[in-house]
C-alpha atoms as a PDB file:
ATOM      1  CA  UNK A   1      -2.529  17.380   9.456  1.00  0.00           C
ATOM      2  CA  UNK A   2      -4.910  18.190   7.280  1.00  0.00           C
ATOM      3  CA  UNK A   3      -6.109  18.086   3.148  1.00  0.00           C
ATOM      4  CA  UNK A   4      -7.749  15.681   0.510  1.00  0.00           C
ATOM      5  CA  UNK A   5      -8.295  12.018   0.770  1.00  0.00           C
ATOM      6  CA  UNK A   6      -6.179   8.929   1.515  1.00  0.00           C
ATOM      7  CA  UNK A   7      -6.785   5.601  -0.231  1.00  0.00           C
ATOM      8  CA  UNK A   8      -5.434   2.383   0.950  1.00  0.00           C
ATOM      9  CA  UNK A   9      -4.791  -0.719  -1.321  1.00  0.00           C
ATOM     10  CA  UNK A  10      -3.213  -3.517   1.243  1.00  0.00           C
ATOM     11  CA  UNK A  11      -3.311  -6.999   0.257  1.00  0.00           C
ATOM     12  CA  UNK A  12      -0.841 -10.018   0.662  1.00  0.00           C
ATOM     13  CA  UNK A  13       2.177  -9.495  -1.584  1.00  0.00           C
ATOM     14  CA  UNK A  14       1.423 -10.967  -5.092  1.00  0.00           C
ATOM     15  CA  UNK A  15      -2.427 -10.024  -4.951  1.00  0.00           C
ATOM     16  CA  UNK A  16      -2.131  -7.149  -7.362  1.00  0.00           C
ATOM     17  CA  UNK A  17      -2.020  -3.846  -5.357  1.00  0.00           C
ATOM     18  CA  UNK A  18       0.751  -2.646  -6.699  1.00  0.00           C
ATOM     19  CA  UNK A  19      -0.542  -3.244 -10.515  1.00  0.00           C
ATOM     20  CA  UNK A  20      -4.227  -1.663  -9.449  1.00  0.00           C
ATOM     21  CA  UNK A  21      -2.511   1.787  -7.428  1.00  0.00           C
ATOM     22  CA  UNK A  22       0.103   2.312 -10.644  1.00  0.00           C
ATOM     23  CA  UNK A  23      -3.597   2.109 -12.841  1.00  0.00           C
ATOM     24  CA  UNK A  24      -4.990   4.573 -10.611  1.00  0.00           C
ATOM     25  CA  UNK A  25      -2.208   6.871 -10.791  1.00  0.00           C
ATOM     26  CA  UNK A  26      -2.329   7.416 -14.640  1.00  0.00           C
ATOM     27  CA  UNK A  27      -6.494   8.282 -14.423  1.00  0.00           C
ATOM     28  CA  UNK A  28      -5.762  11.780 -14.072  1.00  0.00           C
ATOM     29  CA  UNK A  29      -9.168  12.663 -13.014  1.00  0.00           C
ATOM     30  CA  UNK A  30      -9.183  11.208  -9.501  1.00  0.00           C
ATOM     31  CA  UNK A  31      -6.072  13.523  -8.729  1.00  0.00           C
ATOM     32  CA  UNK A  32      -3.613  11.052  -6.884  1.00  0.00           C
ATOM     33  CA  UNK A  33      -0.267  11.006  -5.876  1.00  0.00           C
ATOM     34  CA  UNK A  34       1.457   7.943  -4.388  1.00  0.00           C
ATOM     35  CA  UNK A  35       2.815   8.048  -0.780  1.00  0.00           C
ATOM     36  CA  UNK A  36       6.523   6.589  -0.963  1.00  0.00           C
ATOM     37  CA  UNK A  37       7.178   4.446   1.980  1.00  0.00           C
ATOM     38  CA  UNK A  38      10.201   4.432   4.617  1.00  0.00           C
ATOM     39  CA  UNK A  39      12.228   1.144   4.936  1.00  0.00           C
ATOM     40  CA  UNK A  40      14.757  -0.309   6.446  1.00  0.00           C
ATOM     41  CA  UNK A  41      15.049  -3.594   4.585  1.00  0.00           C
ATOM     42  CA  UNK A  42      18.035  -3.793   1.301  1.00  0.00           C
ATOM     43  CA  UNK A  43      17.103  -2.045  -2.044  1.00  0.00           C
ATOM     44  CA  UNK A  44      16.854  -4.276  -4.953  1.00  0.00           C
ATOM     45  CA  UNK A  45      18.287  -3.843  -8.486  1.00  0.00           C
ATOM     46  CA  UNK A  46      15.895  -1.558  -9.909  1.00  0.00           C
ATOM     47  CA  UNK A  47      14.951   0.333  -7.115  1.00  0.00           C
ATOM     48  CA  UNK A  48      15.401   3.901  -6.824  1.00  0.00           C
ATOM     49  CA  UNK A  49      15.442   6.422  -3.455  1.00  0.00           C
ATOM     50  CA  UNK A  50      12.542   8.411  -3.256  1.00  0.00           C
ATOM     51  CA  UNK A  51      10.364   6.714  -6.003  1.00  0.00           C
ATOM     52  CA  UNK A  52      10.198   3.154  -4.464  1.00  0.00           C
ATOM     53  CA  UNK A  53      10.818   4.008  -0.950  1.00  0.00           C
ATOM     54  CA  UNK A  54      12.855   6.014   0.980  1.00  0.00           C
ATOM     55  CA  UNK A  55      15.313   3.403   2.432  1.00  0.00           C
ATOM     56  CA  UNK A  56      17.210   3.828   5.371  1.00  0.00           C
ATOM     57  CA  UNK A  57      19.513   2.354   8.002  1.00  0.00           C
ATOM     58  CA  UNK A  58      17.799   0.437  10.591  1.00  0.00           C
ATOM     59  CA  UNK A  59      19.310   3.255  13.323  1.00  0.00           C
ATOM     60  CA  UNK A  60      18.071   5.784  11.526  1.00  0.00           C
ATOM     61  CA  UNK A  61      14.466   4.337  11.011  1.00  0.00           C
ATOM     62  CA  UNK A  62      14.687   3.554  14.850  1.00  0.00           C
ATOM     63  CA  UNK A  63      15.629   7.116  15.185  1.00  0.00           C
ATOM     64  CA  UNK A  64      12.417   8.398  13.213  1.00  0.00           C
ATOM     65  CA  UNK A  65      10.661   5.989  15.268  1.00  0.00           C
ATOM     66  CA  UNK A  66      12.004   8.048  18.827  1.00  0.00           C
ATOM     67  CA  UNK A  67      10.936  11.621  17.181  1.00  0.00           C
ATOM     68  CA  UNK A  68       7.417  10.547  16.178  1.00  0.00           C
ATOM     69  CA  UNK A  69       7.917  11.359  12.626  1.00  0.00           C
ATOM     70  CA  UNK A  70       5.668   8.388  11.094  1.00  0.00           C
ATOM     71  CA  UNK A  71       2.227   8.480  10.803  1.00  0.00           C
ATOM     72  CA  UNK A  72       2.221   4.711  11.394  1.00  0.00           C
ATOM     73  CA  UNK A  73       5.419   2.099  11.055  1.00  0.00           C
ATOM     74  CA  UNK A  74       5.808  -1.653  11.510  1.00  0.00           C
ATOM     75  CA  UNK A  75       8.624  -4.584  11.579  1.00  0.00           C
ATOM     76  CA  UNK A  76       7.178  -6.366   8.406  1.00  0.00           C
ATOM     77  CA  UNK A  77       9.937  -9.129   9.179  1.00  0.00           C
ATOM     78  CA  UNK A  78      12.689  -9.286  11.618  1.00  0.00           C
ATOM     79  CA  UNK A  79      14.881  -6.051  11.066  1.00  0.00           C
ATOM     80  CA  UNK A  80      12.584  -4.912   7.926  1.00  0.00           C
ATOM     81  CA  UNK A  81      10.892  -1.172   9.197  1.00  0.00           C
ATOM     82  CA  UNK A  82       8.269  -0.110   6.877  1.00  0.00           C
ATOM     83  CA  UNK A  83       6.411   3.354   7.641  1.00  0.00           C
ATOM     84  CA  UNK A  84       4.507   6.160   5.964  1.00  0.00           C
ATOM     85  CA  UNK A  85       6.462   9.702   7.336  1.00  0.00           C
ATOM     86  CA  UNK A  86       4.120  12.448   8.560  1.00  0.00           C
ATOM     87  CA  UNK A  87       5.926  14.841   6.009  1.00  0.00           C
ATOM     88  CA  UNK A  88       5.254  12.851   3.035  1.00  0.00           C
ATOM     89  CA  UNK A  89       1.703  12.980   3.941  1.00  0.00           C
ATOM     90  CA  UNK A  90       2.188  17.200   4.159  1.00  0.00           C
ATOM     91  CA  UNK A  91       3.817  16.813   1.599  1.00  0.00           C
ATOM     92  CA  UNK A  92       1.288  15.460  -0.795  1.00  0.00           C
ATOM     93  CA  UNK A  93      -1.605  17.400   0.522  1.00  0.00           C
ATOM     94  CA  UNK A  94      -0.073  20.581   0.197  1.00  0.00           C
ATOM     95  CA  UNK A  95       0.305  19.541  -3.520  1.00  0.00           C
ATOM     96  CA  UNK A  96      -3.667  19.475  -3.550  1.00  0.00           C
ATOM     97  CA  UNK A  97      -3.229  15.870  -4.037  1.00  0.00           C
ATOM     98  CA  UNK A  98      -5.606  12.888  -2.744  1.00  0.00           C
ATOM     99  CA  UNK A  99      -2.737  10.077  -1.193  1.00  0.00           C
ATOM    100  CA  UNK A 100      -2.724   6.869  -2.700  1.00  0.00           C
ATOM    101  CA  UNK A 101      -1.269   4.153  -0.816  1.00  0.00           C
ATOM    102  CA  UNK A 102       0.041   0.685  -1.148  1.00  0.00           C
ATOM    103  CA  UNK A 103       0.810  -0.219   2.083  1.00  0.00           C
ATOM    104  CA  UNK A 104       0.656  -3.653   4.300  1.00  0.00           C
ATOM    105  CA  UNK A 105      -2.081  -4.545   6.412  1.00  0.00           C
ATOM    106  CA  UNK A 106      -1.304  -3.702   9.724  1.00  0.00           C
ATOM    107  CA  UNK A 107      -0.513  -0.242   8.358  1.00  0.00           C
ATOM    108  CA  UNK A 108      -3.286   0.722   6.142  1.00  0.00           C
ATOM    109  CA  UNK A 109      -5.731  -0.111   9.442  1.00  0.00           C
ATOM    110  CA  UNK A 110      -3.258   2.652  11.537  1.00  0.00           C
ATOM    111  CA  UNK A 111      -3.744   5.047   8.835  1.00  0.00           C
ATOM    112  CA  UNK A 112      -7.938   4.201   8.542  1.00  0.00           C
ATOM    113  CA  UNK A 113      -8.414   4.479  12.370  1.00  0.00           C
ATOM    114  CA  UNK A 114      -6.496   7.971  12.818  1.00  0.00           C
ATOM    115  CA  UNK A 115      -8.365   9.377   9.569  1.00  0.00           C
ATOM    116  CA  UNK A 116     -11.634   7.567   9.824  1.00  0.00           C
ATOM    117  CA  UNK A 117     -13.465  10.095   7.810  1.00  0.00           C
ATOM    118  CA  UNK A 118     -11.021  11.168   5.066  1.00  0.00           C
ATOM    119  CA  UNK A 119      -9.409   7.699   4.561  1.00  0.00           C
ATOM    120  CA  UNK A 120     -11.179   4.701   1.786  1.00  0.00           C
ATOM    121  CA  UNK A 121      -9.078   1.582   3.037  1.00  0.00           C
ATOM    122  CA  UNK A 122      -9.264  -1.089   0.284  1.00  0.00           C
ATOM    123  CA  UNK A 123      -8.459  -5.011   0.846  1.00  0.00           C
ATOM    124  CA  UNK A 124      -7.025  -6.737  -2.657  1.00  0.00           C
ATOM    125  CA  UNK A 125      -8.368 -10.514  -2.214  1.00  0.00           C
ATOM    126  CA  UNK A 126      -6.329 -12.954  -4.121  1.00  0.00           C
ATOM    127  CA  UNK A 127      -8.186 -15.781  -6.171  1.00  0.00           C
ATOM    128  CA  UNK A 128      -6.113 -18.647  -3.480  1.00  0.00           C
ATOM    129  CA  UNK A 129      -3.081 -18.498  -1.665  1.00  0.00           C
ATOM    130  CA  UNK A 130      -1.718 -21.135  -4.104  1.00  0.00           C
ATOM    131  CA  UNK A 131      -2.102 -18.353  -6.691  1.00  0.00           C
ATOM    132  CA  UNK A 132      -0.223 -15.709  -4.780  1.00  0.00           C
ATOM    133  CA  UNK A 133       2.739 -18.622  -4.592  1.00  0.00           C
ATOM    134  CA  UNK A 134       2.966 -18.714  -8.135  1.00  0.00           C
ATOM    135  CA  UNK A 135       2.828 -15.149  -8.827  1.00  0.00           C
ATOM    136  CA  UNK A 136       5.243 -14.329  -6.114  1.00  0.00           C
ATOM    137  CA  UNK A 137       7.404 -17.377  -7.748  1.00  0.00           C
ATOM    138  CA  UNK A 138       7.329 -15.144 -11.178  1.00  0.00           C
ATOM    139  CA  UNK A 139       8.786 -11.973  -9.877  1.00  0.00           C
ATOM    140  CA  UNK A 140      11.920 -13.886  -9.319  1.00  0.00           C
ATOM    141  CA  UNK A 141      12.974 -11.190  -6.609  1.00  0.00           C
ATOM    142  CA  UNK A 142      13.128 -13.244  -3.501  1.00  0.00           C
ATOM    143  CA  UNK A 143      14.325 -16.750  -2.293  1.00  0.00           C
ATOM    144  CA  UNK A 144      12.185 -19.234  -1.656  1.00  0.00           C
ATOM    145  CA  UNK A 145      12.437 -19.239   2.424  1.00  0.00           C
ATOM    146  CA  UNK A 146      10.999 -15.378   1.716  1.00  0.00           C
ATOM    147  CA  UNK A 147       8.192 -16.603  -0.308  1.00  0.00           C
ATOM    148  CA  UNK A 148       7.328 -18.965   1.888  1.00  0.00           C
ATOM    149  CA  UNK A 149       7.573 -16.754   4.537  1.00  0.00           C
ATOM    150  CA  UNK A 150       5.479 -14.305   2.937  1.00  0.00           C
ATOM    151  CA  UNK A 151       2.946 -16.948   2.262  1.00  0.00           C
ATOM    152  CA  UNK A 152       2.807 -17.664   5.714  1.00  0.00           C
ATOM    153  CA  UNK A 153       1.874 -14.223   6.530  1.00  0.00           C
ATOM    154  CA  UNK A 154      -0.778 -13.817   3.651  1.00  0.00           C
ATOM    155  CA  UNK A 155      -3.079 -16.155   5.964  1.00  0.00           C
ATOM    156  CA  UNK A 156      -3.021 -13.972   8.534  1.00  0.00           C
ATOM    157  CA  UNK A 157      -3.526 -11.100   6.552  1.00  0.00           C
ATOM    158  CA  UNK A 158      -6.583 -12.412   4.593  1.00  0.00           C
ATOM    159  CA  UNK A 159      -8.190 -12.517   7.865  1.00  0.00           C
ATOM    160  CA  UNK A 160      -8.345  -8.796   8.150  1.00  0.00           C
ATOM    161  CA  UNK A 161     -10.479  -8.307   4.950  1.00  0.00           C
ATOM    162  CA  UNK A 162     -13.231  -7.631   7.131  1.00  0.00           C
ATOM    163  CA  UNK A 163     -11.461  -4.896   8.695  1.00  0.00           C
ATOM    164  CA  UNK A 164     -11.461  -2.981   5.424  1.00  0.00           C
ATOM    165  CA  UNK A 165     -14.454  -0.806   3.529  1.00  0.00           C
ATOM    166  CA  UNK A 166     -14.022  -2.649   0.643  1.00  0.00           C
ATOM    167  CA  UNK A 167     -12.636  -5.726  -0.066  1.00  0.00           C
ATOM    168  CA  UNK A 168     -11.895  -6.148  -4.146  1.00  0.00           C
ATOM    169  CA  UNK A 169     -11.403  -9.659  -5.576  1.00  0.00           C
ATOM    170  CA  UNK A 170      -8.286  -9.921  -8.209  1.00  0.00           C
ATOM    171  CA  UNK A 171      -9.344 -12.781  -9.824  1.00  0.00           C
ATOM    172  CA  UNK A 172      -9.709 -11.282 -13.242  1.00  0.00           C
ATOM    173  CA  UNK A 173      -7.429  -8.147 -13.865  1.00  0.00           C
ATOM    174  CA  UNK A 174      -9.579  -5.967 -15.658  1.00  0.00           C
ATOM    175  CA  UNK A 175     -12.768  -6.413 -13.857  1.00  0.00           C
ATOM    176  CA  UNK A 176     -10.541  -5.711 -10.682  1.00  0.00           C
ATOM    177  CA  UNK A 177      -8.926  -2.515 -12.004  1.00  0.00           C
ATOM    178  CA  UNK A 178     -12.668  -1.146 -12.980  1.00  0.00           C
ATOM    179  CA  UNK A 179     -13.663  -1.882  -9.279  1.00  0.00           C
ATOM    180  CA  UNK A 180     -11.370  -0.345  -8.078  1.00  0.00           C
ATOM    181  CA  UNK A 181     -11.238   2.864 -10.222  1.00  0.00           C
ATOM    182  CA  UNK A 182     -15.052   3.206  -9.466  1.00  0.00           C
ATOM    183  CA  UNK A 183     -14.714   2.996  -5.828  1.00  0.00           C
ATOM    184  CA  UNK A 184     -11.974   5.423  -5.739  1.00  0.00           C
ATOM    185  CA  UNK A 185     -13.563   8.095  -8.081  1.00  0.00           C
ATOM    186  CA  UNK A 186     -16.708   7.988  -6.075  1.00  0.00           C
ATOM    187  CA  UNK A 187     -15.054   8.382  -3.023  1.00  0.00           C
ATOM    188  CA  UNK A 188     -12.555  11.629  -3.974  1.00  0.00           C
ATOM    189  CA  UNK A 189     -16.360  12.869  -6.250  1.00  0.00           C
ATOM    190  CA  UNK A 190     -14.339  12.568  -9.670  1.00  0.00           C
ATOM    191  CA  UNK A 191     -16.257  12.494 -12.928  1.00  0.00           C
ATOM    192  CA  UNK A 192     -15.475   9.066 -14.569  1.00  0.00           C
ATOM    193  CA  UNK A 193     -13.834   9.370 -17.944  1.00  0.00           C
ATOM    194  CA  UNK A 194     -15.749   7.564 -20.537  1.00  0.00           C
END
């Protein structure tokens, strides 16, 4: 495999990836496309195959798993398979695209240590875990035993920060989104739009 740049954005869910990637992908300049995840777990309401994720059965992810078609995979939660497939990746790059990804933590670290020199993995710091409650409270998608759940799991994750090449603190929306643009555009050698 090879072609342009990856970016990873991992953070705990309700830290603001997701709003800071979808930012990055309208800034035409830093030439991004937005690597759709595998999944095993239920689609929700609004979701759509191939744009959110490419959800599967749990066989079938299992059976991906067997043919060593991911480029890295985990079991988020029990009997929820998230991965990133190879051919997405090819996929991208033959485009002429730099990937984009938004990705858990475990994850983005796979993708950084197989592509050490082509990859910028970012960690998305939430202003308290109390914070990331209430936001994940607001999205009204899951029940509170998943919240709390995911909660649970943000502790761990915040741990890894370290791990990452940057770490970017979303306490202030704006001033996070600039970060992270400038990182990114130095890293793929875009000219910042004014």
């Amino acid at each position: 495999m090879k072609g342009g740049k990856l970016i990873i954005f991992s953070a705990p869910s309700g830290s603001g990836k997701t709003t800071i990637v979808r930012h990055l992908l309208k800034q035409e300049e830093l030439n991004l496309a937005f690597s759709v995840s595998a999944t095993s777990r239920p689609r929700r309401a609004k979701e759509k195959q191939g744009e959110h994720y490419y959800f599967m059965s749990i066989s079938a992810f299992k059976n991906h798993i067997k043919q060593d078609d991911f480029l890295e995979w985990e079991e988020v939660y029990r009997d929820n398979f998230y991965g990133t497939l190879k051919t997405e990746i090819e996929r991208l790059w033959s485009e002429g695209k730099n990937v984009i990804f938004d990705i858990d933590v475990a994850g983005g670290l796979r993708i950084k240590r197989k592509f050490p020199d082509k990859t910028l993995a970012v960690f998305v710091k939430p202003p308290s875990v109390d914070e990331l409650k209430i936001r994940l409270k607001k999205r009204s998608t899951e029940s509170e035993d998943k919240i709390n759940m995911r909660i649970a799991k943000a502790s761990v994750e915040l741990a890894t920060a370290p791990q990452f090449d940057k770490v970017i603190k979303n306490y202030d929306l704006d001033t996070a989104l600039d970060e992270a643009h400038t990182l990114v555009a130095e890293f793929v050698g875009a000219k910042r739009k004014e």
